[in-house]
Protein backbone atom coordinates (compact mmCIF):
# COMPACT_ATOMS: atom_id res chain seq x y z
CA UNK A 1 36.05 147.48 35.74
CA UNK A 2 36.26 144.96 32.81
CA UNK A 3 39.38 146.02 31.54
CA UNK A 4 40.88 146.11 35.30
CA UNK A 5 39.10 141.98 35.35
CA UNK A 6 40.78 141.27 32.10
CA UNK A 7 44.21 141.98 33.05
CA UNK A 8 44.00 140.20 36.53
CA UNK A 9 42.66 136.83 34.35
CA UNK A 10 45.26 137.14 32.39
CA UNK A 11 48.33 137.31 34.99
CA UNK A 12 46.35 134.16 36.62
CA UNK A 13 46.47 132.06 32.88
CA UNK A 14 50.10 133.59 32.17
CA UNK A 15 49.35 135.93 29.03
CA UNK A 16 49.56 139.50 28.96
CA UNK A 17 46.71 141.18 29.94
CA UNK A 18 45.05 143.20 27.61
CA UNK A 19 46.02 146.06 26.82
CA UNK A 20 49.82 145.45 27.62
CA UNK A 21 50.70 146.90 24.00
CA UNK A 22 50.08 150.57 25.10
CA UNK A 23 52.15 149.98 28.23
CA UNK A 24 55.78 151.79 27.86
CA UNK A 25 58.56 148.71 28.15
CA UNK A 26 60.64 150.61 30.90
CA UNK A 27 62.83 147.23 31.61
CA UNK A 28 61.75 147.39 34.89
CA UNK A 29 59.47 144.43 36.41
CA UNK A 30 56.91 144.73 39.30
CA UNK A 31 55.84 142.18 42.24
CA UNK A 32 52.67 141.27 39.67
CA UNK A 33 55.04 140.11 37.00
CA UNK A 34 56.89 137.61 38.95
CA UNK A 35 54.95 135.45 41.14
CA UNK A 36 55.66 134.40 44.95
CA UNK A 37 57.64 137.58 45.39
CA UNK A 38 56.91 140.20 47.92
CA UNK A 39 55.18 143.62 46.27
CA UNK A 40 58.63 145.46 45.68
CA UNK A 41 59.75 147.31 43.13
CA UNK A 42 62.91 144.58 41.32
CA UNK A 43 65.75 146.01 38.71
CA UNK A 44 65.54 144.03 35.65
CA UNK A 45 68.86 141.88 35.01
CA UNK A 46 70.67 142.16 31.50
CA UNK A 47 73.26 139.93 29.85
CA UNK A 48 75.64 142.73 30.02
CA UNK A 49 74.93 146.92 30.67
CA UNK A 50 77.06 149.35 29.81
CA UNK A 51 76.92 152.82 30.66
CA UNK A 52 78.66 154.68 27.64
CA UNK A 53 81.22 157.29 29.43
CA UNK A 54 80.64 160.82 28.06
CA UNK A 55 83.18 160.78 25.15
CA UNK A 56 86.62 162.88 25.65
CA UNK A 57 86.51 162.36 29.43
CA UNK A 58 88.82 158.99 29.08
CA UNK A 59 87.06 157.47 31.49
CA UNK A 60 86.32 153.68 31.13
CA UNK A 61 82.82 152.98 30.74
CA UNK A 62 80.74 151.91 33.67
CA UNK A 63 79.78 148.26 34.79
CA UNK A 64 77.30 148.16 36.65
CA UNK A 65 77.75 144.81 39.38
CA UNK A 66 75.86 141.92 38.81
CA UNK A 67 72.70 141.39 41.12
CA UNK A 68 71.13 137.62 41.15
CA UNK A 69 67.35 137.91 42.45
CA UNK A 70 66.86 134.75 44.68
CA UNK A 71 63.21 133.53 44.98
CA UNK A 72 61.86 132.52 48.51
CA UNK A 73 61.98 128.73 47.43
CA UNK A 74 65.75 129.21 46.92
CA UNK A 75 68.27 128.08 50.10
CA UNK A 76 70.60 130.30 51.51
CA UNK A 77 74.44 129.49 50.30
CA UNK A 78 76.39 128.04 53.10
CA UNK A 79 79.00 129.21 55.50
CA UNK A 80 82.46 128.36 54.04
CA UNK A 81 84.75 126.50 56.37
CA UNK A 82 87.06 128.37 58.37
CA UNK A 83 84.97 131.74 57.78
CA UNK A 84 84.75 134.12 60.12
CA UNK A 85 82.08 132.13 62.20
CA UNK A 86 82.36 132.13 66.17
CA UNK A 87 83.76 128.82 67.64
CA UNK A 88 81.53 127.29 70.61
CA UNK A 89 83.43 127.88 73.79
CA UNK A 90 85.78 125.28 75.03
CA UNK A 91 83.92 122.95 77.83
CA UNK A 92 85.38 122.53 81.93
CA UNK A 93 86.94 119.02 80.80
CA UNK A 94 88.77 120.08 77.55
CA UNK A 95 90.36 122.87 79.28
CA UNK A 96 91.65 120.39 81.89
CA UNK A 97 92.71 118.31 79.48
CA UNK A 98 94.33 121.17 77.35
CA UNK A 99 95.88 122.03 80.65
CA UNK A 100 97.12 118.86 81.96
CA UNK A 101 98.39 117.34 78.28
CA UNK A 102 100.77 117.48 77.00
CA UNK A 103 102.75 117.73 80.14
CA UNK A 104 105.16 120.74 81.17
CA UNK A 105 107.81 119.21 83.48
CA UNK A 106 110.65 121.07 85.06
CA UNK A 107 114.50 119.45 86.28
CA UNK A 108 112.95 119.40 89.91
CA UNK A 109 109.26 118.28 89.39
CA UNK A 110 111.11 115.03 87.30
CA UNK A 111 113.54 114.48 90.17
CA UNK A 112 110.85 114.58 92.85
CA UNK A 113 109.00 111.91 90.67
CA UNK A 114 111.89 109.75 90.48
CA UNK A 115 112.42 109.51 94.00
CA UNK A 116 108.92 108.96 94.54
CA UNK A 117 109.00 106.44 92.37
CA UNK A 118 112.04 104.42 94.19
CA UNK A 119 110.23 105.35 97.20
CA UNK A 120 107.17 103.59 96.25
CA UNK A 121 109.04 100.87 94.53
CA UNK A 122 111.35 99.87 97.74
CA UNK A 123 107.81 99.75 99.78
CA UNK A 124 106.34 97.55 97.49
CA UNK A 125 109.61 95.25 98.08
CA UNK A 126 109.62 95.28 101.73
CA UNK A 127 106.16 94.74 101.74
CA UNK A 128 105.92 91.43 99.85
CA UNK A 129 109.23 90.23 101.09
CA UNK A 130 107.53 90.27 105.22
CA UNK A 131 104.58 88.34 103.73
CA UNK A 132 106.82 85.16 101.94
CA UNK A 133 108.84 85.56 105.61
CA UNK A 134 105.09 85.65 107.43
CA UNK A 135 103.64 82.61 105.23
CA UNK A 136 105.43 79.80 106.56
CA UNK A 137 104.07 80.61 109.92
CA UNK A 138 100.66 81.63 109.00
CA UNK A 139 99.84 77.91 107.02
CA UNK A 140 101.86 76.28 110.08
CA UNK A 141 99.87 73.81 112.50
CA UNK A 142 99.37 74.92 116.26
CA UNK A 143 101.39 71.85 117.55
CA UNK A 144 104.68 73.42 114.99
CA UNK A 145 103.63 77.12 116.28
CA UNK A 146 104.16 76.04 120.15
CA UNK A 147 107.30 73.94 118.89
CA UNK A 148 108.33 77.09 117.71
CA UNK A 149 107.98 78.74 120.86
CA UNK A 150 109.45 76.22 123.18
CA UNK A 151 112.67 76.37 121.27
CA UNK A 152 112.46 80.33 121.62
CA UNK A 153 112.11 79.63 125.01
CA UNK A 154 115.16 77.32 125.28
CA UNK A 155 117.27 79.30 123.56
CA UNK A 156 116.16 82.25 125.84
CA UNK A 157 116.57 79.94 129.34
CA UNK A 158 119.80 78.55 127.67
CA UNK A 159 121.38 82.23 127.28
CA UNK A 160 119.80 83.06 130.65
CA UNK A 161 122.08 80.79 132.15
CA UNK A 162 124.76 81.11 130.58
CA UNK A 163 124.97 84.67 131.21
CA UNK A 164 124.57 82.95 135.32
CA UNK A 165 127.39 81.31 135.13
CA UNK A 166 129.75 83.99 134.14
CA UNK A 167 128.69 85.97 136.94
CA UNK A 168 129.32 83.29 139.48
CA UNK A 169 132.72 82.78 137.89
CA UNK A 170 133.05 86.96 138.69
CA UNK A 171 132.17 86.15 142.29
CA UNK A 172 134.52 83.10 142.84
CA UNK A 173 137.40 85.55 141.66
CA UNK A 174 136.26 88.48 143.73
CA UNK A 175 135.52 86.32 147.32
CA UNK A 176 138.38 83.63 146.78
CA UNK A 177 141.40 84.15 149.05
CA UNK A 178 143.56 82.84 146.33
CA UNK A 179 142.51 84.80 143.25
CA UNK A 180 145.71 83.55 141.10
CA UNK A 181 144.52 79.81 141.80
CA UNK A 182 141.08 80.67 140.87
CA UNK A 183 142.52 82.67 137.87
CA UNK A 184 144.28 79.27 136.67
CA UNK A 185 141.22 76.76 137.32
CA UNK A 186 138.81 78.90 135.42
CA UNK A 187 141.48 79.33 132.57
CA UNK A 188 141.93 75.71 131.99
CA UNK A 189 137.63 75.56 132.06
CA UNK A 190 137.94 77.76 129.23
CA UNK A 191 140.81 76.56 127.30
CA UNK A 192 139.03 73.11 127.41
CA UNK A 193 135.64 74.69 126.07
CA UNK A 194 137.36 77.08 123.32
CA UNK A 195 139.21 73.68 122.33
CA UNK A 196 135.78 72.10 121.84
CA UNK A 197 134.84 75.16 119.56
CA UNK A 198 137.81 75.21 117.65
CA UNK A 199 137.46 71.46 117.10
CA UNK A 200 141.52 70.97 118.52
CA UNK A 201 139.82 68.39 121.04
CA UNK A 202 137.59 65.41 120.97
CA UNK A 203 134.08 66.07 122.83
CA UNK A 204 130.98 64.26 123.95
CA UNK A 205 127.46 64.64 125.43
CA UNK A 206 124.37 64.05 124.28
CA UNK A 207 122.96 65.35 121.21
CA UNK A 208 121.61 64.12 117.96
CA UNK A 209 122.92 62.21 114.50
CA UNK A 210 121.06 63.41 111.74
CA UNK A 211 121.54 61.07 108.49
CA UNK A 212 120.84 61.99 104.74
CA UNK A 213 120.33 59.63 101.98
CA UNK A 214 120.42 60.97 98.50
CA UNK A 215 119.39 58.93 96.03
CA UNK A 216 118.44 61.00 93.32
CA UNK A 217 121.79 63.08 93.90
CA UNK A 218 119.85 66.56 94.33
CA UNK A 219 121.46 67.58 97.64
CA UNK A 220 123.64 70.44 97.29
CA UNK A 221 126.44 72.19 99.57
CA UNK A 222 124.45 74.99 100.38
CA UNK A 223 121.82 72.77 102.05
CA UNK A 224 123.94 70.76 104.10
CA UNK A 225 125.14 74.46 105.07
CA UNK A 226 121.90 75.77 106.23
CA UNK A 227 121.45 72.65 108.38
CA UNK A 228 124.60 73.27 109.74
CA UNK A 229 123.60 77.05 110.63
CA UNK A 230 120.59 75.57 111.56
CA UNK A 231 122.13 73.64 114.42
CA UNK A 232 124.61 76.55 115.39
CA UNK A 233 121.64 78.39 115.87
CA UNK A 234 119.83 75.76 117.94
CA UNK A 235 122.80 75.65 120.42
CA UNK A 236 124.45 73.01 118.74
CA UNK A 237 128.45 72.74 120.30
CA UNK A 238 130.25 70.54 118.65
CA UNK A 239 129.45 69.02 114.98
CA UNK A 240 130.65 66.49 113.03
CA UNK A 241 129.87 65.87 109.28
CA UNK A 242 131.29 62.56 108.27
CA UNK A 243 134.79 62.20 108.82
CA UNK A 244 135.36 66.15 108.96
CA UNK A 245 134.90 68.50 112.48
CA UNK A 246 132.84 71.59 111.55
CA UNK A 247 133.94 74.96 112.81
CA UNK A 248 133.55 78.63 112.44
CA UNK A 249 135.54 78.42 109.39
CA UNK A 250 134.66 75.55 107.74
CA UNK A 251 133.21 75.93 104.50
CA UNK A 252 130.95 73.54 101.40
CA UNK A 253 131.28 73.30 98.36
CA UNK A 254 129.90 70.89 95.49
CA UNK A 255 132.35 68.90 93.84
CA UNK A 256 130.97 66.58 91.09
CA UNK A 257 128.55 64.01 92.25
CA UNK A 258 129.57 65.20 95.91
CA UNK A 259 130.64 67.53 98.59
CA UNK A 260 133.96 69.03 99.54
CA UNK A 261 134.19 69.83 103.57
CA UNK A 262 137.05 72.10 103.94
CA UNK A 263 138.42 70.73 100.68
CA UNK A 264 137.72 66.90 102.10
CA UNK A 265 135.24 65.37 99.25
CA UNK A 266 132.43 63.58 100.89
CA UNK A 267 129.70 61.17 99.40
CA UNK A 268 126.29 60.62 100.37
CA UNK A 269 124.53 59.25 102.71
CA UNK A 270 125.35 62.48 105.20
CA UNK A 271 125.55 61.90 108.44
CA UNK A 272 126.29 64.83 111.06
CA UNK A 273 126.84 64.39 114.65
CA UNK A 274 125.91 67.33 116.91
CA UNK A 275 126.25 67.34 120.66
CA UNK A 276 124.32 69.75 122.46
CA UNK A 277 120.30 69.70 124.04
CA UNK A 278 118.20 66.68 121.76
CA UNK A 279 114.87 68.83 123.05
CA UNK A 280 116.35 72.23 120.76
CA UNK A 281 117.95 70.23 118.02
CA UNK A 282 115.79 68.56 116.51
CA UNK A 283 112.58 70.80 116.05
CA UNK A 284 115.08 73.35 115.06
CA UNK A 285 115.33 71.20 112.08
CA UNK A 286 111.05 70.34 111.65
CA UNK A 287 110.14 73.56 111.54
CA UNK A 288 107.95 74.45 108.76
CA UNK A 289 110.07 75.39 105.91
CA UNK A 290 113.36 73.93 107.18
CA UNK A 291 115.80 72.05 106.97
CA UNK A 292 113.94 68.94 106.71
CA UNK A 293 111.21 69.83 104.63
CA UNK A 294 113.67 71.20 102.46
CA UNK A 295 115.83 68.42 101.42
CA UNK A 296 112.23 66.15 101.26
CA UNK A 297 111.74 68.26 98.55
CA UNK A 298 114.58 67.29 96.67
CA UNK A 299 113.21 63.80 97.01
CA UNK A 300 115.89 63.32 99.92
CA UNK A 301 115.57 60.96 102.76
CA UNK A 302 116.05 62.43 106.21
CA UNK A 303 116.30 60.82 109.73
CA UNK A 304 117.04 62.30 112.90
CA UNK A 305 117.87 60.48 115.82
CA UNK A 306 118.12 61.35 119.65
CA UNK A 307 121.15 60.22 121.91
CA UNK A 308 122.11 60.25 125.46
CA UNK A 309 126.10 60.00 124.24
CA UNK A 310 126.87 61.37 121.27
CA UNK A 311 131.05 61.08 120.58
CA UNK A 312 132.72 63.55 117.91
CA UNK A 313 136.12 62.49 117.69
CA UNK A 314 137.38 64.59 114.63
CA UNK A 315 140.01 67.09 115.23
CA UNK A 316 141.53 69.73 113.64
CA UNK A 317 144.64 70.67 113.77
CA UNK A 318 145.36 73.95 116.06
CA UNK A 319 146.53 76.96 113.90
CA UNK A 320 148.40 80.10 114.81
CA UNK A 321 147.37 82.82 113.46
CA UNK A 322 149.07 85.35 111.44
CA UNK A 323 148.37 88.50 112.49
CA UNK A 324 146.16 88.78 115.90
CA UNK A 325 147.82 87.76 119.54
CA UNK A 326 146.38 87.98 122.76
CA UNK A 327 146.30 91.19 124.56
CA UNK A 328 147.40 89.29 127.99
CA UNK A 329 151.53 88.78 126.57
């Protein structure tokens, strides 16, 4: 028992217990000699061991692999990169991104998405081209909404009866006795009135002289035009702009500080005659957005004046033309 005390003192102090002399060196180590290491039996490690072939066999001699004892305080070495570790599995949203991107388009899924595209791209168009025509009425004032529809309603009574009268001229020609007569009355009516259109005779009525001063010199042809159509439109049926007759033909142009009418230069102040109904004419030009408001932009000066006897007196002269006759010769 004291020899057996001895030896365990001495593995606490570090010295060799007593004794250790007699003990065979075998090169082999125990679980006692090493502390913190589990009771196991551990191979001894050498610089270098060689295990001397039997001679004439021409072997080479024997290495034995290296063996490194790790102690439990020791970490473990580290999976290299790119080993042969498992990858984590791929989540729902990178496979629909790995799916969607990049993107595999065929000839007929990129020609579908081009004419969706114009699709799309005309409806945008249409759409915001019906709201600029739309806001002109929708900031309007109620008393220029119901002027709007009272000239609506004159132009509809106006083509009402116009429609009227050709029908009674149908029924003179069918119930008079003397059709040719008839035939030669109503003829003359209607040479008279396409004379009036064609500006190849002088006409009168009542109507309305609209006058334009330009000061600033901002007034262009195409404005004067779209009065012009303006009045067409109204029922104007005979104009007069200055010194020139307008007709179906005649056509604006600028021409330095002024117009040209038909190739006629004109200076300002503008002033148009137009015979035809003073109630259509002139809110045709007041509407929101027209003509009026349009050349007060310009810094323009506009006046419009009603008349029980309006007289436009410039004429044109009649020409024949060059390819179309009349079906009647």
């Amino acid at each position: 028992m004291s020899e057996e005390n001895e030896r365990r003192e001495a593995a606490r102090e570090g010295e060799p217990p007593a004794g250790g002399a007699d003990r065979p060196d075998t090169g082999e180590r125990t679980s006692r000699d090493v502390p913190g290491v589990a009771p196991q039996r551990l191979r001894a490690e050498l610089p270098q061991e060689v295990r001397t072939a039997p001679a004439g066999t021409g072997q080479a001699p024997y290495t034995p692999p290296s063996r490194t004892v790790r102690t439990p305080s020791e970490p473990e070495p580290e999976a290299e990169p790119g080993g042969d570790a498992a990858e984590p599995p791929a989540t729902g949203r990178q496979r629909l991104l790995n799916g969607l991107w990049p993107p595999r388009l065929t000839r007929a899924q990129l020609i579908v998405a081009l004419l969706l595209f114009g699709l799309g791209f005309g409806l945008a168009v249409q759409v915001a081209s019906n709201s600029d025509s739309d806001s002109a009425l929708r900031g309007a004032r109620q008393e220029d909404l119901v002027r709007i529809l009272d000239e609506l309603d004159d132009r509809t009574q106006r083509l009402e009866d116009e429609k009227q009268g050709l029908e009674d001229q149908r029924d003179e020609l069918e119930n008079s006795s003397d059709r040719a007569e008839e035939a030669r009355k109503q003829t003359a009516r209607k040479e008279k009135q396409l004379g009036i259109l064609a500006g190849t005779v002088a006409a009168q009525g009542p109507g309305i002289t609209v006058t334009v001063v330009d000061t600033k010199g901002k007034v262009e042809a195409d404005m004067l035009l779209d009065a012009i159509q303006e009045l067409r439109a109204a029922g104007a049926e005979a104009i007069q702009l200055d010194d020139v007759r307008v007709v179906a033909d005649t056509y604006l142009a600028d021409s330095g500080k002024g117009i040209a009418v038909d190739g006629n230069k004109i200076n300002g102040p503008y002033r148009f005659k137009v015979i035809g109904k003073p109630q259509d004419l002139e809110p045709a030009l007041n509407i929101p957005g027209g003509v009026v408001q349009t050349l007060e932009k310009e810094q323009a000066t506009v006046t419009v004046e009603r008349s029980t006897k309006i007289v436009v007196d410039a004429l044109r002269a009649p020409e024949r033309p060059d390819y179309a006759r009349s079906s009647s010769q």
